[in-house]
C-alpha atoms as a PDB file:
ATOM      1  CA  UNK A   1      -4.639 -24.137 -17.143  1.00  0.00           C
ATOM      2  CA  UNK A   2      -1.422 -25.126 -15.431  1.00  0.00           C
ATOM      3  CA  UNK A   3       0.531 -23.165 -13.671  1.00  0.00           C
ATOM      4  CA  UNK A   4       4.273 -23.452 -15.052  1.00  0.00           C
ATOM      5  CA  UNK A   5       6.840 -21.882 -12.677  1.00  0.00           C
ATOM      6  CA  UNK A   6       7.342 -20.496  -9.609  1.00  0.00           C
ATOM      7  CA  UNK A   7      10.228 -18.055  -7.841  1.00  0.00           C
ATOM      8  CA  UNK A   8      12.344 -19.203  -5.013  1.00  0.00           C
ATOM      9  CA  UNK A   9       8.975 -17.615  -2.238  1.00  0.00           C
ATOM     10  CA  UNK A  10       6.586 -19.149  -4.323  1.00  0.00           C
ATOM     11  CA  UNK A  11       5.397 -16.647  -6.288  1.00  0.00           C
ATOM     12  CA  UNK A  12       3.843 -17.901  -9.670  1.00  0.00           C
ATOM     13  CA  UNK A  13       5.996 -16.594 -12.680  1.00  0.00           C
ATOM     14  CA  UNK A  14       4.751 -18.184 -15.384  1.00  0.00           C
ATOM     15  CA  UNK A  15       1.071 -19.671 -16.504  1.00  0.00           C
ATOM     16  CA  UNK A  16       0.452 -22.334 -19.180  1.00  0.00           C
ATOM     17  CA  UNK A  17      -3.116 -22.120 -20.994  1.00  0.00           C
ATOM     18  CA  UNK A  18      -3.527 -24.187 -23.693  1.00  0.00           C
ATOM     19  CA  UNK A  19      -1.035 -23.248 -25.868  1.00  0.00           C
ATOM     20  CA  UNK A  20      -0.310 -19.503 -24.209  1.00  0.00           C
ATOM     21  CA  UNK A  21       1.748 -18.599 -21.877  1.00  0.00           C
ATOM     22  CA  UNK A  22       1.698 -15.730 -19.462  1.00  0.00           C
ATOM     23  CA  UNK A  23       3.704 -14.116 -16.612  1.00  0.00           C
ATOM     24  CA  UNK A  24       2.231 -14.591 -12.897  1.00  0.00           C
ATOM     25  CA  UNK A  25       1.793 -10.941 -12.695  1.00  0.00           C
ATOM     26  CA  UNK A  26      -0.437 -10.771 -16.245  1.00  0.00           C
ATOM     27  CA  UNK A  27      -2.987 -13.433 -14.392  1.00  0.00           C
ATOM     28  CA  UNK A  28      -3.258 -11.428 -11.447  1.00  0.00           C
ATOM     29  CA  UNK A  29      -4.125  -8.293 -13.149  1.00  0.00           C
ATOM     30  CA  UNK A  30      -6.272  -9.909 -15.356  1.00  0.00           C
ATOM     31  CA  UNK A  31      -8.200 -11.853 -12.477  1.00  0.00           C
ATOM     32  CA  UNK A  32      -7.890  -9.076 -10.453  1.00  0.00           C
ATOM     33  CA  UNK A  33      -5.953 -10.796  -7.940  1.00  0.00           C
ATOM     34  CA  UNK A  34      -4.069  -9.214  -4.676  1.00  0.00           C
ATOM     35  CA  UNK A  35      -0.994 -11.282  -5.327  1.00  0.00           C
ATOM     36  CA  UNK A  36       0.633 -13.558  -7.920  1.00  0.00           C
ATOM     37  CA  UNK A  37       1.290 -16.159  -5.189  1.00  0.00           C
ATOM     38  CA  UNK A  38      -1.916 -17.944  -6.439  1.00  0.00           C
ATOM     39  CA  UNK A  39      -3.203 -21.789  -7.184  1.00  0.00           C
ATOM     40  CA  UNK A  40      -5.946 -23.045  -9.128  1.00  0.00           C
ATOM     41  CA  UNK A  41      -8.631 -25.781  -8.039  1.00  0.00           C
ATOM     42  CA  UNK A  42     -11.322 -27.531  -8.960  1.00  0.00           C
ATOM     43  CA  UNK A  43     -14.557 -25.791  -7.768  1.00  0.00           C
ATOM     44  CA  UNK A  44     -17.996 -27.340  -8.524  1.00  0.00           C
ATOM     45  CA  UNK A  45     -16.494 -28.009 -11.845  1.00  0.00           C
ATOM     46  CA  UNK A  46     -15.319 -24.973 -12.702  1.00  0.00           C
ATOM     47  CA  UNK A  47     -11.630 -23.601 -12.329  1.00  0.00           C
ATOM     48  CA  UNK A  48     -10.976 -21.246  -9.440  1.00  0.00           C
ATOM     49  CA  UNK A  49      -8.059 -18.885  -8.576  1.00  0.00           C
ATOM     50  CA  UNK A  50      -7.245 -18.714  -4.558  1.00  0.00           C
ATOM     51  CA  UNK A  51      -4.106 -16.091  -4.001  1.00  0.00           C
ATOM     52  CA  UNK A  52      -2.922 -15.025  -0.826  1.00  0.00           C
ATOM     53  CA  UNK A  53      -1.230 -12.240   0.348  1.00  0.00           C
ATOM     54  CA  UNK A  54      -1.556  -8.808  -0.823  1.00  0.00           C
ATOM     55  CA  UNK A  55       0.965  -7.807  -3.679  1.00  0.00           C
ATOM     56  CA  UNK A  56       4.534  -6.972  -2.988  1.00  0.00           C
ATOM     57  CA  UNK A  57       6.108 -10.299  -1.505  1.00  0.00           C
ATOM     58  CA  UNK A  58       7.423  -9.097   1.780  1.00  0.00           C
ATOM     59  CA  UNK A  59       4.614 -10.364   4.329  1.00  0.00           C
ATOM     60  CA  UNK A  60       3.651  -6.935   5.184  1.00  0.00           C
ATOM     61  CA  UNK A  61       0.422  -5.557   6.170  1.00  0.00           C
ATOM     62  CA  UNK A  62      -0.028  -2.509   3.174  1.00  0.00           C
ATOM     63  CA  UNK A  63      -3.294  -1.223   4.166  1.00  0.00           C
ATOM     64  CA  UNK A  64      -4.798  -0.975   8.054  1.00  0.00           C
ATOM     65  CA  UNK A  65      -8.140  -1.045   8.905  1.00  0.00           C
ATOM     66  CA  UNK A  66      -8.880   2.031   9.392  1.00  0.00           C
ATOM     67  CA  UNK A  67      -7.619   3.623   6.275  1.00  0.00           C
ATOM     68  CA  UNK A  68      -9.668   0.882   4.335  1.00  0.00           C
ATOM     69  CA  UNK A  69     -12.919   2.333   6.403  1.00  0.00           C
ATOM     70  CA  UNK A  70     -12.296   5.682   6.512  1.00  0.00           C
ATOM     71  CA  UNK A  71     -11.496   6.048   2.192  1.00  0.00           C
ATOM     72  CA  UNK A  72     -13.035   9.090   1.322  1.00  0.00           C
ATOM     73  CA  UNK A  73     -13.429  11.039   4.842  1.00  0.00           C
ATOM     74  CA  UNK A  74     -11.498  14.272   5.417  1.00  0.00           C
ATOM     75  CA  UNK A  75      -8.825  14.239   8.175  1.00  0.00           C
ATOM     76  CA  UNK A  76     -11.496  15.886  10.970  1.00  0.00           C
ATOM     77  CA  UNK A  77     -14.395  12.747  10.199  1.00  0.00           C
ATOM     78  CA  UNK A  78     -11.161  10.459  10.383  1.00  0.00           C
ATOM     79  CA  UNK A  79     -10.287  11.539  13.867  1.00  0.00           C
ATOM     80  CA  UNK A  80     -13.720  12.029  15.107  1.00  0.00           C
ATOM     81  CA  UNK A  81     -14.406   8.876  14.024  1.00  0.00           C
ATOM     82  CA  UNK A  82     -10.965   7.346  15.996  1.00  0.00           C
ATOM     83  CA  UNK A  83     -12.204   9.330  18.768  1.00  0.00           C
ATOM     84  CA  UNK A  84     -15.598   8.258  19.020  1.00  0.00           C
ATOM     85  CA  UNK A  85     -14.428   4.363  19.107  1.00  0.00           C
ATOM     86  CA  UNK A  86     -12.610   5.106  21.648  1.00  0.00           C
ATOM     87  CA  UNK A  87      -9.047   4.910  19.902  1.00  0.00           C
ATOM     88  CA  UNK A  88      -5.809   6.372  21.872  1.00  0.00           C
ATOM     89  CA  UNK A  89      -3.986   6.460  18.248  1.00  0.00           C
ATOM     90  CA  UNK A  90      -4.339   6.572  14.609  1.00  0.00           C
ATOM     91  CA  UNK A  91      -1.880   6.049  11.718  1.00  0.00           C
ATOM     92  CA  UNK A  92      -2.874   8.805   9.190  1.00  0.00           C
ATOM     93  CA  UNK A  93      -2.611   7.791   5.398  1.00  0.00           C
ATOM     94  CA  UNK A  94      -0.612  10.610   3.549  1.00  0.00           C
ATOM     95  CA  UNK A  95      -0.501   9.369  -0.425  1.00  0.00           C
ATOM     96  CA  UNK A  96      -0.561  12.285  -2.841  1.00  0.00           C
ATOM     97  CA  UNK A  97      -3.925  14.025  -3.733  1.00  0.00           C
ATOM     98  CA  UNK A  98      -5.356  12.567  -6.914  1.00  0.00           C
ATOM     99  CA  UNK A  99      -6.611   9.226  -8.450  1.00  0.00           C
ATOM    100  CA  UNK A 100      -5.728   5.891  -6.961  1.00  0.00           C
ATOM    101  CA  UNK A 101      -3.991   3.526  -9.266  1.00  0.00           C
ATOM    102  CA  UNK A 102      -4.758   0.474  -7.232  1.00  0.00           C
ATOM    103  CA  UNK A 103      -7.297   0.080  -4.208  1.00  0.00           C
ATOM    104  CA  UNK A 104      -6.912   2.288  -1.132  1.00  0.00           C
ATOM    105  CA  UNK A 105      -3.651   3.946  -2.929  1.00  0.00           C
ATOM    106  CA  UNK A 106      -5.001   7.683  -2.597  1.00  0.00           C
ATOM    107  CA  UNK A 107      -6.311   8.066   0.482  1.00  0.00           C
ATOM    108  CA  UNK A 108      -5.156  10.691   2.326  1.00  0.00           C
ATOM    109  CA  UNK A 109      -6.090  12.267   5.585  1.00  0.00           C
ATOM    110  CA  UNK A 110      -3.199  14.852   5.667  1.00  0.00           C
ATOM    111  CA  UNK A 111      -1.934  16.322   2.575  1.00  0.00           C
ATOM    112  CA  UNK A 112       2.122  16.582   3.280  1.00  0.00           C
ATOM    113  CA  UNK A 113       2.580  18.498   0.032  1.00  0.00           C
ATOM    114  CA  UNK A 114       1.575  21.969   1.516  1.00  0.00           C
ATOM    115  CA  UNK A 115       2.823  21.283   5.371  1.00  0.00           C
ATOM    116  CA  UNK A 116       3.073  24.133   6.549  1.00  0.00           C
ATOM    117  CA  UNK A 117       3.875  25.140  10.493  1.00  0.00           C
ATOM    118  CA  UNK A 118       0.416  26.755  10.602  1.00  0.00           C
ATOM    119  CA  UNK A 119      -1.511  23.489   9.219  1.00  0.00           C
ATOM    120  CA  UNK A 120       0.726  21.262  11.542  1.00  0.00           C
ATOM    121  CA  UNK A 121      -0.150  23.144  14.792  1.00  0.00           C
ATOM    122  CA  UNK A 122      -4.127  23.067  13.303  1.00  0.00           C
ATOM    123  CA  UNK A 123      -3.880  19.647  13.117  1.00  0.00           C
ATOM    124  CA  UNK A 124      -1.794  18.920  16.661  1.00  0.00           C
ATOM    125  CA  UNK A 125      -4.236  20.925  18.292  1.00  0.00           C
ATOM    126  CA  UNK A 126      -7.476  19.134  16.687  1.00  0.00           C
ATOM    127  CA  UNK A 127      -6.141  15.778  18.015  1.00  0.00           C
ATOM    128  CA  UNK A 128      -5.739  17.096  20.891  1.00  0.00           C
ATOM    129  CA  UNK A 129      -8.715  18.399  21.615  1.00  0.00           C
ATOM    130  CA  UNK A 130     -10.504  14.757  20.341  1.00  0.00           C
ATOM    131  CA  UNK A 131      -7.848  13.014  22.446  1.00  0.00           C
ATOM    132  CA  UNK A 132      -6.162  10.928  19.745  1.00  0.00           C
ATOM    133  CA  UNK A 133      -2.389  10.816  18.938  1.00  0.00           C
ATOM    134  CA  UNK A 134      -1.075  10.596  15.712  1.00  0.00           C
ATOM    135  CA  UNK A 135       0.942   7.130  15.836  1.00  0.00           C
ATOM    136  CA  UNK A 136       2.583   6.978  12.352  1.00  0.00           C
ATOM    137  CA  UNK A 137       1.965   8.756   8.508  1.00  0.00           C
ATOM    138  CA  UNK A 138       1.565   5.833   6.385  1.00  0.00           C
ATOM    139  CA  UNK A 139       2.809   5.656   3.289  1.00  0.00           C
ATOM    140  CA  UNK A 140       2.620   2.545   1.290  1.00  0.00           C
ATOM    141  CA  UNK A 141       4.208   2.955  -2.234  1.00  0.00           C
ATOM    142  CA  UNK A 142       6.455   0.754  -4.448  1.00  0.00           C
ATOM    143  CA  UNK A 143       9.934   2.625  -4.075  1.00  0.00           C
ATOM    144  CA  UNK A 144      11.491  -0.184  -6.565  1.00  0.00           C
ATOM    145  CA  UNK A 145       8.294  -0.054  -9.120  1.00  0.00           C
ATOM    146  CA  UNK A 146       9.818  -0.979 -12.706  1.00  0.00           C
ATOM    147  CA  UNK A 147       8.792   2.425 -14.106  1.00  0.00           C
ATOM    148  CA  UNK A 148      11.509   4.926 -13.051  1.00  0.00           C
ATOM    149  CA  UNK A 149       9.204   7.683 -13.243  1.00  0.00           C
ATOM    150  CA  UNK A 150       6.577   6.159 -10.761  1.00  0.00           C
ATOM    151  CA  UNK A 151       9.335   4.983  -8.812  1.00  0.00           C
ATOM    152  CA  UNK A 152      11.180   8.406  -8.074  1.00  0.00           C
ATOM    153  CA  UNK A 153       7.373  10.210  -7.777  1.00  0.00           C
ATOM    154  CA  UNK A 154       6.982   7.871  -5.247  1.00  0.00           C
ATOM    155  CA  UNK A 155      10.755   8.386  -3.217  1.00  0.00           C
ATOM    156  CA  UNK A 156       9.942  12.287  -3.603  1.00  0.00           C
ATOM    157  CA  UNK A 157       6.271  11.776  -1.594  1.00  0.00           C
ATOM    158  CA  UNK A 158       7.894   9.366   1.106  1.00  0.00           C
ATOM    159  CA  UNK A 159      10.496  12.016   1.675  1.00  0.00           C
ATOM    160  CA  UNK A 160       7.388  14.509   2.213  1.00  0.00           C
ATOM    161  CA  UNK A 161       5.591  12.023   4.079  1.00  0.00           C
ATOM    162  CA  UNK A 162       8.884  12.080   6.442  1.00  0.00           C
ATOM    163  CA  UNK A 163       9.181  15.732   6.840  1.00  0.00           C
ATOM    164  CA  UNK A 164       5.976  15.998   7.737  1.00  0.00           C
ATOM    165  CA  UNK A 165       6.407  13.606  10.642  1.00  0.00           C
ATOM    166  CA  UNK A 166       9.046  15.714  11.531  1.00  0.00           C
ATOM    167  CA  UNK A 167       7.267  18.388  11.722  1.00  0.00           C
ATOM    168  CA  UNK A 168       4.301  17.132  13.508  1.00  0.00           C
ATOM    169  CA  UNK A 169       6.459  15.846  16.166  1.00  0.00           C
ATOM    170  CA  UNK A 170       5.061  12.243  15.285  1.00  0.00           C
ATOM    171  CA  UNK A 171       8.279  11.174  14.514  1.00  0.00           C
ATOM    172  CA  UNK A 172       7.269   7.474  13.060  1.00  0.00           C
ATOM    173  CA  UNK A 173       6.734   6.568   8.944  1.00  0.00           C
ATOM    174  CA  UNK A 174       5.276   3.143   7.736  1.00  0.00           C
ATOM    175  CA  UNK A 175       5.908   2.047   4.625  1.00  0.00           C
ATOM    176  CA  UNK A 176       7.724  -0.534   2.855  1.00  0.00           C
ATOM    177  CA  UNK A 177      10.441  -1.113   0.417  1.00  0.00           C
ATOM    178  CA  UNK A 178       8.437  -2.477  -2.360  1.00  0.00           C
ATOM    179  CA  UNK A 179       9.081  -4.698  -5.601  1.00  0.00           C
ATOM    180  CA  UNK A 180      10.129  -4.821  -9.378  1.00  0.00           C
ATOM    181  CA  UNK A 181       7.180  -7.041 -10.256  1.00  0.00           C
ATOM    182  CA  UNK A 182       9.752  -8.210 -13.285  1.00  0.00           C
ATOM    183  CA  UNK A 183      12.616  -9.051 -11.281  1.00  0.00           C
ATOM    184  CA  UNK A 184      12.568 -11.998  -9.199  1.00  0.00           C
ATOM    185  CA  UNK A 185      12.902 -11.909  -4.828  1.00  0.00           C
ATOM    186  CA  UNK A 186      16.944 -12.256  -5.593  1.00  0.00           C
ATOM    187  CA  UNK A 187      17.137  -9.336  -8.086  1.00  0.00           C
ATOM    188  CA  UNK A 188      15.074  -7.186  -5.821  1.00  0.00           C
ATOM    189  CA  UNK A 189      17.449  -7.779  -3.808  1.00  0.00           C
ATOM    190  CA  UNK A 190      20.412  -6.805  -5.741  1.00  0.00           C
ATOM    191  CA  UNK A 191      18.181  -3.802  -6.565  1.00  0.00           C
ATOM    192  CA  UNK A 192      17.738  -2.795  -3.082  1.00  0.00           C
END
């Protein structure tokens, strides 16, 4: 195993085994790897992958801690939760309803498909009452993801995602840009 090639931020782009090759990206999916910014080493004499970072390339934070312990709850057990640990503040995952393509994509504490001004008054006044503000909707998709169809899904729920911050008076969206996993750091770029 050698690792062949690497983009200008290090990122690996192309793998040498044996006599195959394969893209960065293929070796990360296939090891099940956050990031193709990987090495190899020698570990008690087997071959181990270490990668760092977690996917995209930007040296942003995708998931928060409390979305990654709170997978699963409704939006009440989320904030009674926050409230109970004493939190002032919360940044409220928002992805669409339905299966998770990758891990912690899906969860969703507020569904900002169906905001209504009757659901965002419900939910004003039940953080409120549990003395937590909502600090930001979170939103973490890839708005440059090679497959156009995936890509503009994903621009259509980030423009829900900001509406509904509107209209919950939070005013704040995080989120990031994201990455054509077959373009290199200069052509996403371009892209951008």
């Amino acid at each position: 195993i050698q690792i062949g090639e690497r983009d200008s931020a290090g990122y690996v782009t192309l793998v040498q085994i044996g006599n195959y090759q394969f893209t960065g990206d293929e070796i990360r999916y296939a090891l099940e790897l956050n990031s193709s910014f990987f090495r190899f080493e020698d570990y008690e004499g087997k071959i181990r992958a270490v990668g760092k970072g977690i996917g995209h390339g930007y040296g942003m934070s995708q998931y928060d801690a409390n979305r990654k312990a709170l997978d699963g709850w409704n939006f009440e057990e989320m904030i009674d939760t926050v409230s109970e640990m004493g939190l002032a503040c919360v940044e409220v995952a928002c992805w669409p309803k339905g299966k998770a393509e990758r891990r912690y994509a899906g969860v969703s504490h507020i569904d900002v498909a169906d905001m209504t001004e009757e659901k965002a008054e419900y939910i004003l006044e039940y953080c409120k009452k549990k003395g937590v503000e909502i600090s930001a909707l979170a939103f973490y998709p890839n708005t440059m993801d090679s497959d156009i169809q995936k890509r503009e899904e994903n621009i259509e729920h980030l423009k829900k995602v900001i509406e509904a911050s509107a209209r919950l008076g939070v005013n704040m969206v995080t989120t990031f840009i994201g990455r054509d996993s077959q373009k290199t750091v200069e052509e996403n770029v371009e892209l951008f």
